[in-house]
Structures are given as structure tokens and as C-alpha cells.
N, C-alpha and C. Protein backbone atom coordinates (compact mmCIF):
# COMPACT_ATOMS: atom_id res chain seq x y z
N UNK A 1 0.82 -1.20 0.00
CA UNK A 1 0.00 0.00 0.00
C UNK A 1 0.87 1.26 0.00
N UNK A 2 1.88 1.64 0.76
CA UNK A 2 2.77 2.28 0.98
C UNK A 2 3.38 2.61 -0.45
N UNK A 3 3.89 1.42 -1.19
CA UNK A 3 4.48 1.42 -1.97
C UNK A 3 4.28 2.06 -3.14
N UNK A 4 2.63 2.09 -3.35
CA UNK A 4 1.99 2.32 -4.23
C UNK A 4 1.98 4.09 -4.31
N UNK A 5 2.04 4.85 -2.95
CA UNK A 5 2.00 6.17 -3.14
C UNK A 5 3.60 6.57 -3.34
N UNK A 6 4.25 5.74 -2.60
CA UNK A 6 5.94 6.13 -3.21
C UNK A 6 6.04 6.20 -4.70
N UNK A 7 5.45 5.09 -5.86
CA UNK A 7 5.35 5.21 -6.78
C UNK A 7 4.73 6.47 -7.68
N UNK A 8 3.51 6.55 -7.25
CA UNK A 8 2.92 7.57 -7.53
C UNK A 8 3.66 8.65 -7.23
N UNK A 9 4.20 9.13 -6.13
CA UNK A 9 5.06 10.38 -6.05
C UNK A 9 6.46 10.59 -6.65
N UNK A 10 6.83 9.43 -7.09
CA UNK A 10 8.47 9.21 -7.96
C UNK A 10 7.44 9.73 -9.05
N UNK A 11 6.29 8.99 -9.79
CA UNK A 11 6.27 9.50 -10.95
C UNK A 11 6.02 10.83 -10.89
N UNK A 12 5.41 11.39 -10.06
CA UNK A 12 5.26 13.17 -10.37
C UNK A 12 6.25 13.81 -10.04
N UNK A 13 7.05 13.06 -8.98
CA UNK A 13 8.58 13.57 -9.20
C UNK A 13 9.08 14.26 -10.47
N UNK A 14 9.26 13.15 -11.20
CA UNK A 14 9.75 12.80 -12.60
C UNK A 14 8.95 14.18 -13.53
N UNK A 15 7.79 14.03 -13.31
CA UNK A 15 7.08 14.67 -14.50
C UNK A 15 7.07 16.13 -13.97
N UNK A 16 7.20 16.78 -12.15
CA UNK A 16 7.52 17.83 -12.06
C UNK A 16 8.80 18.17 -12.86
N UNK A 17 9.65 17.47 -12.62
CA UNK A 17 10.92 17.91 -12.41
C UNK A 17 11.00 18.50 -14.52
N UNK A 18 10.48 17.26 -15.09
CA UNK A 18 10.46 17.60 -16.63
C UNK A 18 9.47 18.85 -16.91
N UNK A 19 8.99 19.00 -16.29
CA UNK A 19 8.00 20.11 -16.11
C UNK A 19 8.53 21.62 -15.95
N UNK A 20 9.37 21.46 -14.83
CA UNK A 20 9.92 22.53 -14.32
C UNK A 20 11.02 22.84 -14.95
N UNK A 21 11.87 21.89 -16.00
CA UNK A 21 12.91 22.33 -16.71
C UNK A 21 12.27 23.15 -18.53
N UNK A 22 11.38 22.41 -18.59
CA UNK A 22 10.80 23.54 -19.52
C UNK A 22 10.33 24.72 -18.92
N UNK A 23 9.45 24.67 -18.10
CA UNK A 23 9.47 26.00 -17.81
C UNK A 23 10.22 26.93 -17.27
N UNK A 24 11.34 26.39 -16.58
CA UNK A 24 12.20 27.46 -16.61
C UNK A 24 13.27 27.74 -18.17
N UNK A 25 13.44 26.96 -18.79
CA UNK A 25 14.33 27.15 -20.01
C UNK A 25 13.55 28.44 -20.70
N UNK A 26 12.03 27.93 -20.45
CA UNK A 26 11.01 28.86 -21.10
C UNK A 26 10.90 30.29 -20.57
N UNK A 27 11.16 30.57 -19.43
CA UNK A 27 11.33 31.74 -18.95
C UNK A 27 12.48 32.44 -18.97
N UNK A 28 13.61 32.06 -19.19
CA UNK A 28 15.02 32.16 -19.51
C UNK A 28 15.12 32.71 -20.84
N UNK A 29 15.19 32.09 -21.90
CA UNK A 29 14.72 32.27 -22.96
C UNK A 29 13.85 33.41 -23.32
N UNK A 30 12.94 33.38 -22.33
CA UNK A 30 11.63 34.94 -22.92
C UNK A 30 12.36 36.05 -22.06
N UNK A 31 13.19 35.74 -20.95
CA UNK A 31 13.79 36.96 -20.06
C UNK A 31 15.10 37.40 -21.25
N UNK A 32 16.00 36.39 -22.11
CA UNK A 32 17.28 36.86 -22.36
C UNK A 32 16.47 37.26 -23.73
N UNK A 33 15.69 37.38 -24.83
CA UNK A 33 15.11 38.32 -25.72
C UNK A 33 14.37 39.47 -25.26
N UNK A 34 14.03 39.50 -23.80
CA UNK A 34 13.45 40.79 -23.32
C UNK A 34 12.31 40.81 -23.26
N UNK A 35 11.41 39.72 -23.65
CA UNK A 35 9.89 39.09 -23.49
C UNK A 35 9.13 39.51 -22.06
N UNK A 36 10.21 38.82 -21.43
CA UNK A 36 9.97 38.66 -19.84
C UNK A 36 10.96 39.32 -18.90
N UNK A 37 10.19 39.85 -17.59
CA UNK A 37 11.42 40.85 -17.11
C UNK A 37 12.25 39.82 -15.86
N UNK A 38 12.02 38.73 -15.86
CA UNK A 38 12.94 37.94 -15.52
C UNK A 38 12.97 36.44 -15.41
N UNK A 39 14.38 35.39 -15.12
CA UNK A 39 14.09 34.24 -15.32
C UNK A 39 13.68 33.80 -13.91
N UNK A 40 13.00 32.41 -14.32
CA UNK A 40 13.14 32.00 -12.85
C UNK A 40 14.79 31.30 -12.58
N UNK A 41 15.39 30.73 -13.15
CA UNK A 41 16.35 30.42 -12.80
C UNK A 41 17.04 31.36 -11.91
N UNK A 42 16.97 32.39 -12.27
CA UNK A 42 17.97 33.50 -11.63
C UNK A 42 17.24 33.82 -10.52
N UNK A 43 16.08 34.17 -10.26
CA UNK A 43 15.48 34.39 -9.28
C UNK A 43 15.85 33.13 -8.62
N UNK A 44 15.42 32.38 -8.53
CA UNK A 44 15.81 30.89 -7.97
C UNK A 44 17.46 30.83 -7.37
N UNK A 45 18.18 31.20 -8.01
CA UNK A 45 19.43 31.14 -8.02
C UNK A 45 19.86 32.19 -6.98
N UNK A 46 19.10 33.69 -7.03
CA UNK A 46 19.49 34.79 -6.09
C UNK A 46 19.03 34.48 -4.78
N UNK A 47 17.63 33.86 -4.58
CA UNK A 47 16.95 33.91 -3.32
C UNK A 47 18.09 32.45 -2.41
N UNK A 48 18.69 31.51 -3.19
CA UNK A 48 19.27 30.55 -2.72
C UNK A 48 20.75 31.24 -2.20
N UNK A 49 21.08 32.08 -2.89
CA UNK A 49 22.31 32.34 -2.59
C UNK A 49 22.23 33.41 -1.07
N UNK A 50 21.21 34.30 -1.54
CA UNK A 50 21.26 34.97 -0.42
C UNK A 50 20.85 34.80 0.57
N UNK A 51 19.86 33.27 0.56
CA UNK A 51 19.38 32.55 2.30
C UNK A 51 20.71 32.60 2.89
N UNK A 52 21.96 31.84 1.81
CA UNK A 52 23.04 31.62 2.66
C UNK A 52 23.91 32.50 2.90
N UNK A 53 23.80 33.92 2.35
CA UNK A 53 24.51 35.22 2.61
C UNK A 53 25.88 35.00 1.48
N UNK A 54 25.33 34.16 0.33
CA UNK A 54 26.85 34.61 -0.62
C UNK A 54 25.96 35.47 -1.68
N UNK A 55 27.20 35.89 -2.26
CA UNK A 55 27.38 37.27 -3.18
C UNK A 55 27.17 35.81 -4.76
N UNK A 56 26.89 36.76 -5.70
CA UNK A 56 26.41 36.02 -6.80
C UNK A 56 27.60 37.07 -8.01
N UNK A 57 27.18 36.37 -9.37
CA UNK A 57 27.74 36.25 -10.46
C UNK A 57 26.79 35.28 -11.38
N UNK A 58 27.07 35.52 -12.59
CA UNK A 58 25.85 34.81 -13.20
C UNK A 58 25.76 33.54 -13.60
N UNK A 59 26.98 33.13 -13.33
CA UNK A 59 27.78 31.41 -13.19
C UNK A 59 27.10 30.90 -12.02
N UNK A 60 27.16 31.86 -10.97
CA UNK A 60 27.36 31.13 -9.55
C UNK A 60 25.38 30.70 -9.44
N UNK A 61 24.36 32.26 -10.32
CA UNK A 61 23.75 32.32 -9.99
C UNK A 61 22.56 30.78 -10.53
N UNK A 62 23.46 30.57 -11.76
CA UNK A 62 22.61 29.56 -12.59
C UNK A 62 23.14 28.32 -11.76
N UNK A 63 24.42 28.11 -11.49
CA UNK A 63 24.52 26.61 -11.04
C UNK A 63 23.87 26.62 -9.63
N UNK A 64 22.98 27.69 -8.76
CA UNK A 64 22.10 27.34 -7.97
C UNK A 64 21.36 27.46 -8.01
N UNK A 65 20.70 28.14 -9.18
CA UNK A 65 19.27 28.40 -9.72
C UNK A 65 18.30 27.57 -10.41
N UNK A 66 19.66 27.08 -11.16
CA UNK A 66 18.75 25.94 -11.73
C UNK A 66 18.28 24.21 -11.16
N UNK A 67 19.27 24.05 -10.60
CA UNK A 67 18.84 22.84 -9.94
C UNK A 67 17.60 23.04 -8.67
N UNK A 68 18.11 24.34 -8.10
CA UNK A 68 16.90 24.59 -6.72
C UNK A 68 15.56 24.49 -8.09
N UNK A 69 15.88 25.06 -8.63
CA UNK A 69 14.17 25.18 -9.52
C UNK A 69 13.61 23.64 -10.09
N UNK A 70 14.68 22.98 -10.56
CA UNK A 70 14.33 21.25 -10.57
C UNK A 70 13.97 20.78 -9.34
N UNK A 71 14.75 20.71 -8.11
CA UNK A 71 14.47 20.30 -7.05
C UNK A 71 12.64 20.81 -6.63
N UNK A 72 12.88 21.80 -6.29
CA UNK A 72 11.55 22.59 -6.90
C UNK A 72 10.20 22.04 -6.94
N UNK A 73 10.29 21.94 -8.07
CA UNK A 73 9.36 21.56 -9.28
C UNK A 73 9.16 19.92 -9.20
N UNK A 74 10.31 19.18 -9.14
CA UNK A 74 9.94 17.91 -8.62
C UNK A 74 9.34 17.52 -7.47
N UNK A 75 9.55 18.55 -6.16
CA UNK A 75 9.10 17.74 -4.96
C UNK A 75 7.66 18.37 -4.77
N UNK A 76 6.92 19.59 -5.77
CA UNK A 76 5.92 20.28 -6.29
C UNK A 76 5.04 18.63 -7.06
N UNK A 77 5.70 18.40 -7.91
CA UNK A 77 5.15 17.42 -8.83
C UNK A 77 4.73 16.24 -8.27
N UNK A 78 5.55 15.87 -7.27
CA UNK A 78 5.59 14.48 -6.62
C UNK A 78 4.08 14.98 -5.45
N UNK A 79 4.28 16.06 -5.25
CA UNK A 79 2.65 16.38 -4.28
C UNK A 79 1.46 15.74 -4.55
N UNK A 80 0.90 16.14 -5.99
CA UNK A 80 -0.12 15.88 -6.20
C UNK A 80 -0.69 14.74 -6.54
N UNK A 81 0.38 13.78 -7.10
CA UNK A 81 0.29 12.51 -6.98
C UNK A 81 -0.52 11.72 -6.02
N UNK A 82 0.75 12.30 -4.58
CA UNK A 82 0.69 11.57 -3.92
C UNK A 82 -0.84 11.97 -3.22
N UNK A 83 -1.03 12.97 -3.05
CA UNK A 83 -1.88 13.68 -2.35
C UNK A 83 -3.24 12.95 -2.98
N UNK A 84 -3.66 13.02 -4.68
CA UNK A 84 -4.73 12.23 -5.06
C UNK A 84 -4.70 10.89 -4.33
N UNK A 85 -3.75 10.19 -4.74
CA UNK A 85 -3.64 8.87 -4.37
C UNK A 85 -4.07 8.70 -2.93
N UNK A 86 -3.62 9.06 -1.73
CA UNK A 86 -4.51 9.22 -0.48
C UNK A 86 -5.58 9.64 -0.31
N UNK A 87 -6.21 10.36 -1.17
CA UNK A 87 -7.46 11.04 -1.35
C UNK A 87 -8.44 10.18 -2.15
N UNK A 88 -8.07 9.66 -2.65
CA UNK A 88 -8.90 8.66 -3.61
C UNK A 88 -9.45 9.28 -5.32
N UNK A 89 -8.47 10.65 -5.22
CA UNK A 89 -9.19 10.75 -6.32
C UNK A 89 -8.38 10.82 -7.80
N UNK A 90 -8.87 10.91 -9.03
CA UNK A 90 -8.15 10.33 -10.12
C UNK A 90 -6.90 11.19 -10.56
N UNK A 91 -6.19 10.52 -10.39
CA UNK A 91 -4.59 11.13 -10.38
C UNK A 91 -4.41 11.54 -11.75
N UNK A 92 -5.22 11.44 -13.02
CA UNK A 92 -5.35 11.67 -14.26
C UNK A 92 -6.14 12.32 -15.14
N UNK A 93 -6.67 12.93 -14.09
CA UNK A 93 -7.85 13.77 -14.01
C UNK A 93 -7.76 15.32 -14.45
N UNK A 94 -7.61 15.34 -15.81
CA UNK A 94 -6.80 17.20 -16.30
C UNK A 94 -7.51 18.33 -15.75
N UNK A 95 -8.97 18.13 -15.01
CA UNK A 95 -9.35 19.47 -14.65
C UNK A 95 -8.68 19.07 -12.98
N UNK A 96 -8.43 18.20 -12.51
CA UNK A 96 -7.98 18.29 -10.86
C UNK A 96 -6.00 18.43 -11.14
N UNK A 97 -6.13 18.25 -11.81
CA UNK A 97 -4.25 18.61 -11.94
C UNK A 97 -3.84 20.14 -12.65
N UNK A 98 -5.26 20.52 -13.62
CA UNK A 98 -5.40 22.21 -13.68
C UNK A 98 -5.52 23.05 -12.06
N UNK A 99 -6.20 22.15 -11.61
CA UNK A 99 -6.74 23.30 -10.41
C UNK A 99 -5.25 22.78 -9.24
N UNK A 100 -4.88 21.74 -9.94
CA UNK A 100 -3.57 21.97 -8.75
C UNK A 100 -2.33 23.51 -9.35
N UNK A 101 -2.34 22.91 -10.65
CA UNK A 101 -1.31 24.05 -11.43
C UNK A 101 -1.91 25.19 -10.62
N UNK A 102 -2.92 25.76 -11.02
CA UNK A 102 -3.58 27.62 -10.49
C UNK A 102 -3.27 27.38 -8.94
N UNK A 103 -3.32 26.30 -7.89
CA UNK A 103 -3.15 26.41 -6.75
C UNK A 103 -1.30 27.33 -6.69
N UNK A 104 -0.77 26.02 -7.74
CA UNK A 104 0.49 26.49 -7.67
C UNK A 104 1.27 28.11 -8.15
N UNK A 105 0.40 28.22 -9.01
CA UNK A 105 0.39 29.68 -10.05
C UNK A 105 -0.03 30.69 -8.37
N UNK A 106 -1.19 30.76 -7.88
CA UNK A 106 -1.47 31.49 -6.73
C UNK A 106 -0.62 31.06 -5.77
N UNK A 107 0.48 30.43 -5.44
CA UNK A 107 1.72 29.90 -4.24
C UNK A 107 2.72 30.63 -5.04
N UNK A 108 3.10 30.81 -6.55
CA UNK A 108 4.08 31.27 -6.62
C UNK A 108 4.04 33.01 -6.42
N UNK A 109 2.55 33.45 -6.67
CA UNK A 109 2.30 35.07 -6.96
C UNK A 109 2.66 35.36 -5.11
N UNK A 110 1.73 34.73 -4.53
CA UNK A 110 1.63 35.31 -3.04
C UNK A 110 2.46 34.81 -1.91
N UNK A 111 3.55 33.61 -2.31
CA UNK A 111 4.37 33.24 -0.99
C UNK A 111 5.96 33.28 -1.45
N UNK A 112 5.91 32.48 -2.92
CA UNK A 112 7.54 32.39 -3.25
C UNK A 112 7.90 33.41 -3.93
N UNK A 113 7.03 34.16 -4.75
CA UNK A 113 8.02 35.62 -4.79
C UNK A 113 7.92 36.43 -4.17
N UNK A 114 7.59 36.55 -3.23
CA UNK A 114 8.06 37.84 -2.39
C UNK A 114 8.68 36.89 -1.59
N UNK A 115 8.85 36.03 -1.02
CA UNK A 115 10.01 35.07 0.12
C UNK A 115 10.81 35.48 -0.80
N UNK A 116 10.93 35.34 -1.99
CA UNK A 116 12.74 35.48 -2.99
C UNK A 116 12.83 36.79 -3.33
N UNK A 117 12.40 37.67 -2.75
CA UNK A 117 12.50 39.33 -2.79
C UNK A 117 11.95 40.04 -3.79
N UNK A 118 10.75 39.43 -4.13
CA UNK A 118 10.34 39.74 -5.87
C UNK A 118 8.96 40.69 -5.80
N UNK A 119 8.56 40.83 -4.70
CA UNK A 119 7.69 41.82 -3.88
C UNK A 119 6.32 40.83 -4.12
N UNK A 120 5.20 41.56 -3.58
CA UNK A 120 3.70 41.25 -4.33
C UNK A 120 3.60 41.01 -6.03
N UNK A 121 3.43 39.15 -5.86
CA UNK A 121 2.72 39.13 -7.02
C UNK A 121 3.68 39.20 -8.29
N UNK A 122 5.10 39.53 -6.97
CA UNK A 122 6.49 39.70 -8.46
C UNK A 122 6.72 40.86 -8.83
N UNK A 123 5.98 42.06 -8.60
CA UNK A 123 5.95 43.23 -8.60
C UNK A 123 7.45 44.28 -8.79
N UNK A 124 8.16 43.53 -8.34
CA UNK A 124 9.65 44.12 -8.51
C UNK A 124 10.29 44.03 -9.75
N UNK A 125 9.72 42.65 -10.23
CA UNK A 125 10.55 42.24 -11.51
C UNK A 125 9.44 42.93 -12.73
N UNK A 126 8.52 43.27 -12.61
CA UNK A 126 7.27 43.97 -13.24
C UNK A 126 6.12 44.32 -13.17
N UNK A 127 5.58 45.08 -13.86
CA UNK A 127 4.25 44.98 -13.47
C UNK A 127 3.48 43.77 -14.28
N UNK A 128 3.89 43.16 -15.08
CA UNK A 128 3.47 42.06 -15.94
C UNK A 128 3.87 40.42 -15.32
N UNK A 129 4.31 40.40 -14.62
CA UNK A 129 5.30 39.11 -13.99
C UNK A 129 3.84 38.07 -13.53
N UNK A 130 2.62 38.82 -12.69
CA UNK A 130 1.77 37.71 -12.70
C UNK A 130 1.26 36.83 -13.94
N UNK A 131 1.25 37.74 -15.08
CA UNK A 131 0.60 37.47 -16.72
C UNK A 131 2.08 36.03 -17.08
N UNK A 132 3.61 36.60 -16.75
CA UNK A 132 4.41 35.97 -17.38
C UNK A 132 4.66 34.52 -16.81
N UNK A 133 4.01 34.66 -15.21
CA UNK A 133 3.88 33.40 -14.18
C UNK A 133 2.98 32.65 -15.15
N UNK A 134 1.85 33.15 -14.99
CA UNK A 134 0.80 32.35 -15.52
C UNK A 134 0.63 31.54 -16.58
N UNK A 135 1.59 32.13 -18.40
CA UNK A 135 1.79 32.02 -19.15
C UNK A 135 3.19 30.43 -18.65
N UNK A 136 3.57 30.64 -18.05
CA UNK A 136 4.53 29.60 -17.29
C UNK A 136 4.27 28.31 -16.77
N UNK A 137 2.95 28.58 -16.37
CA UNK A 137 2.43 27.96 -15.20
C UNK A 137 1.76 26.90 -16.29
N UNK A 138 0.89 27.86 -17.39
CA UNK A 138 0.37 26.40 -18.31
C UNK A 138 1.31 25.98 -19.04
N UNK A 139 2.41 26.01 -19.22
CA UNK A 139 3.41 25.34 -20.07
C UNK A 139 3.65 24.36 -19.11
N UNK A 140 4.16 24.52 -17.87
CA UNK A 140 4.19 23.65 -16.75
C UNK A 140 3.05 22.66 -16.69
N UNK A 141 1.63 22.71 -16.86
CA UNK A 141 0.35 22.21 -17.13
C UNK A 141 0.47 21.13 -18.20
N UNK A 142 0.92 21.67 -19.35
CA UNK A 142 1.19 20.90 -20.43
C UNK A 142 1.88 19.68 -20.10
N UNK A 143 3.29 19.75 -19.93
CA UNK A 143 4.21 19.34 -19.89
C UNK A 143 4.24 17.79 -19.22
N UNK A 144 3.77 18.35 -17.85
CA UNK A 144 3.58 18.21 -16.40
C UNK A 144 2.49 16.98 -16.63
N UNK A 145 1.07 17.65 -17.02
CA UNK A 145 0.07 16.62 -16.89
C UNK A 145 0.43 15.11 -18.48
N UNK A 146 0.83 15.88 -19.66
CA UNK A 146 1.64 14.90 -20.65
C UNK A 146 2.45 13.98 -20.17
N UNK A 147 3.53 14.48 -19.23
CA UNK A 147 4.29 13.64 -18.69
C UNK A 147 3.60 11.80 -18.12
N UNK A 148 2.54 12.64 -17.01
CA UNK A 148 1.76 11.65 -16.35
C UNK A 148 1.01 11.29 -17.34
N UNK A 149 0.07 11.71 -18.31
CA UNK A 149 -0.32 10.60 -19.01
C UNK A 149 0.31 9.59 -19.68
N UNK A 150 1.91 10.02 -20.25
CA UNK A 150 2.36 8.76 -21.04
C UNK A 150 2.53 7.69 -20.03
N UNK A 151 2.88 8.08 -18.74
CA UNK A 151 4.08 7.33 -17.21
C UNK A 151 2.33 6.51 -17.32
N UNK A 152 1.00 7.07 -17.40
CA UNK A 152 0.03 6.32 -17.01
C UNK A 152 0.30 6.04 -15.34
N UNK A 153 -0.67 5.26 -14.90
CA UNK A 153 -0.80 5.48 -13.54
C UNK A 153 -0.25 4.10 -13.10
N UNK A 154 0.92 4.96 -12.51
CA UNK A 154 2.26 4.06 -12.47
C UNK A 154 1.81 2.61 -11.28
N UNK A 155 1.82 3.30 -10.43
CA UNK A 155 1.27 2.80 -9.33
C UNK A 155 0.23 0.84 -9.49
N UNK A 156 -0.77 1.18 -10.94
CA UNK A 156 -2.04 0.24 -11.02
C UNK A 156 -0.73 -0.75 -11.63
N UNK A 157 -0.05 0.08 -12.72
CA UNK A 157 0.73 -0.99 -13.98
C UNK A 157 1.61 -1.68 -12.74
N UNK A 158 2.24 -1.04 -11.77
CA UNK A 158 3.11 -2.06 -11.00
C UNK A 158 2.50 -3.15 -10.31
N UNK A 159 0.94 -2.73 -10.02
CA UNK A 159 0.06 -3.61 -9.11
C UNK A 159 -0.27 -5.04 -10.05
N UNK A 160 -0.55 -4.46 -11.23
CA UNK A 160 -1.28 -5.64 -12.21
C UNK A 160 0.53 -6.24 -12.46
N UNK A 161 1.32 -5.65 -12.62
CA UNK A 161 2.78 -6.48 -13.20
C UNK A 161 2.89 -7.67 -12.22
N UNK A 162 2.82 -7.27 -10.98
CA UNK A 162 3.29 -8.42 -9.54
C UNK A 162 2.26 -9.08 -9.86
N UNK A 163 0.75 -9.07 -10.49
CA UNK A 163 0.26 -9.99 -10.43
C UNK A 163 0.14 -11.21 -11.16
């Protein structure tokens, strides 16, 4: 029984984590043409550096930016999994894994950017940053819920394999 939600949460692991590397490449990308007024990597990368009080560079800032944002995004991904799966409800379910994304889209506007110094809503990095979250957030949606449909519901295929 146990086993079955470990599974389930490796796979959203997995499909956060693939999730979260497009969308940050994707925000990177729209920040270095000037699309977007910033990446998450770098944000990611500044708020990590400065929990621990070091000084940054844009080397220093990506090789901690980007993995905190995988790390991230995977242990984000691995949530909802697991969370259906105790709940009983369908882990494949695109309008309950939408309404997890907007949960997450409203966690990143009102707790993690301003915890990473990005003010209300991101407000520092623009006045557009909720529009550029959001625009983020369903690429993450895409990605994210694709992922889990190909993985299918990992959890049943291991149950029926042992049998």
C-alpha cells in the first residue's frame, strides 16, 4: 500500500521535475530576448544564494538556480500525486491537476516571490510578472500533466505487473 504512493510520487517527481525544466528554459529564454522581465532560474538562483549570505555572479547564480528550480518543481510534482492517491481521487484527471497548477500559479504570486524578494505578485521584476507566471504555469500544465499521461498510472501498472 505504501508502496503504491511512493510510486505515484516518484512519478510526479519525474514529471515535475520535466516540467519545471521547460518551464524554466522557457522563462530564460523569454527573459534573455526581453519578453519577460525575468528568469526564474535567476530568481531561484538569487533567493538561494542569499538565504546563505553569498554574493552572486551569473555562473554562480545559474549553477544554484537551476537545480533549486528542478528540485523545486519535482518535490511540487511528486505532491499531487501523492496527495490524489490518499485522497482517492483520479490522479489523471486534467481538470484536478489544472486546479492543482492555479493552486500552484497562486503559491508562486503570493508566498515564493516575495520570500525570494520579488515583492507582491512579483511586482519588482514587473508589473506584468503575474501574466508571465501564468503564461509559465500552463506550459508547466502541459508538460507536467503529458508527462503523467504517457508514465500512465504508475502505481495500477506495477500492481497488475506483480500480479
Amino acid at each position: 500500500m505504501m508502496s503504491a504512493v511512493v510510486i505515484q510520487g516518484f512519478a510526479g517527481l519525474l514529471a515535475g521535475a520535466a516540467a519545471g525544466a521547460v518551464m524554466g528554459v522557457a522563462s530564460d529564454v523569454a527573459f534573455r530576448f526581453r519578453v519577460f522581465r525575468s528568469s526564474m532560474f535567476i530568481v531561484d538562483g538569487k533567493f538561494l544564494l542569499r538565504t546563505f549570505g553569498m554574493r552572486d555572479s551569473s555562473v554562480i547564480l545559474y549553477a544554484a538556480g537551476v537545480p533549486m528550480h528542478l528540485v523545486t518543481s519535482g518535490i511540487f510534482g511528486a505532491l499531487y500525486p501523492a496527495a490524489a492517491w490518499f485522497t482517492g481521487l483520479e490522479i489523471l484527471s486534467s481538470p484536478l491537476v489544472a486546479l492543482y497548477v492555479l493552486l500552484l500559479w497562486l503559491s508562486m504570486l503570493f508566498i515564493a516571490l516575495p520570500a525570494a524578494g520579488q515583492g507582491f505578485l512579483g511586482s519588482k521584476a514587473g508589473a506584468l510578472t503575474w501574466l508571465e507566471q501564468l503564461a509559465l504555469h500552463v506550459v508547466f500544465f502541459v508538460i507536467y500533466y503529458g508527462v503523467l499521461r504517457v508514465m500512465g498510472d504508475p502505481a495500477t501498472a506495477m500492481t497488475q505487473a506483480i500480479r
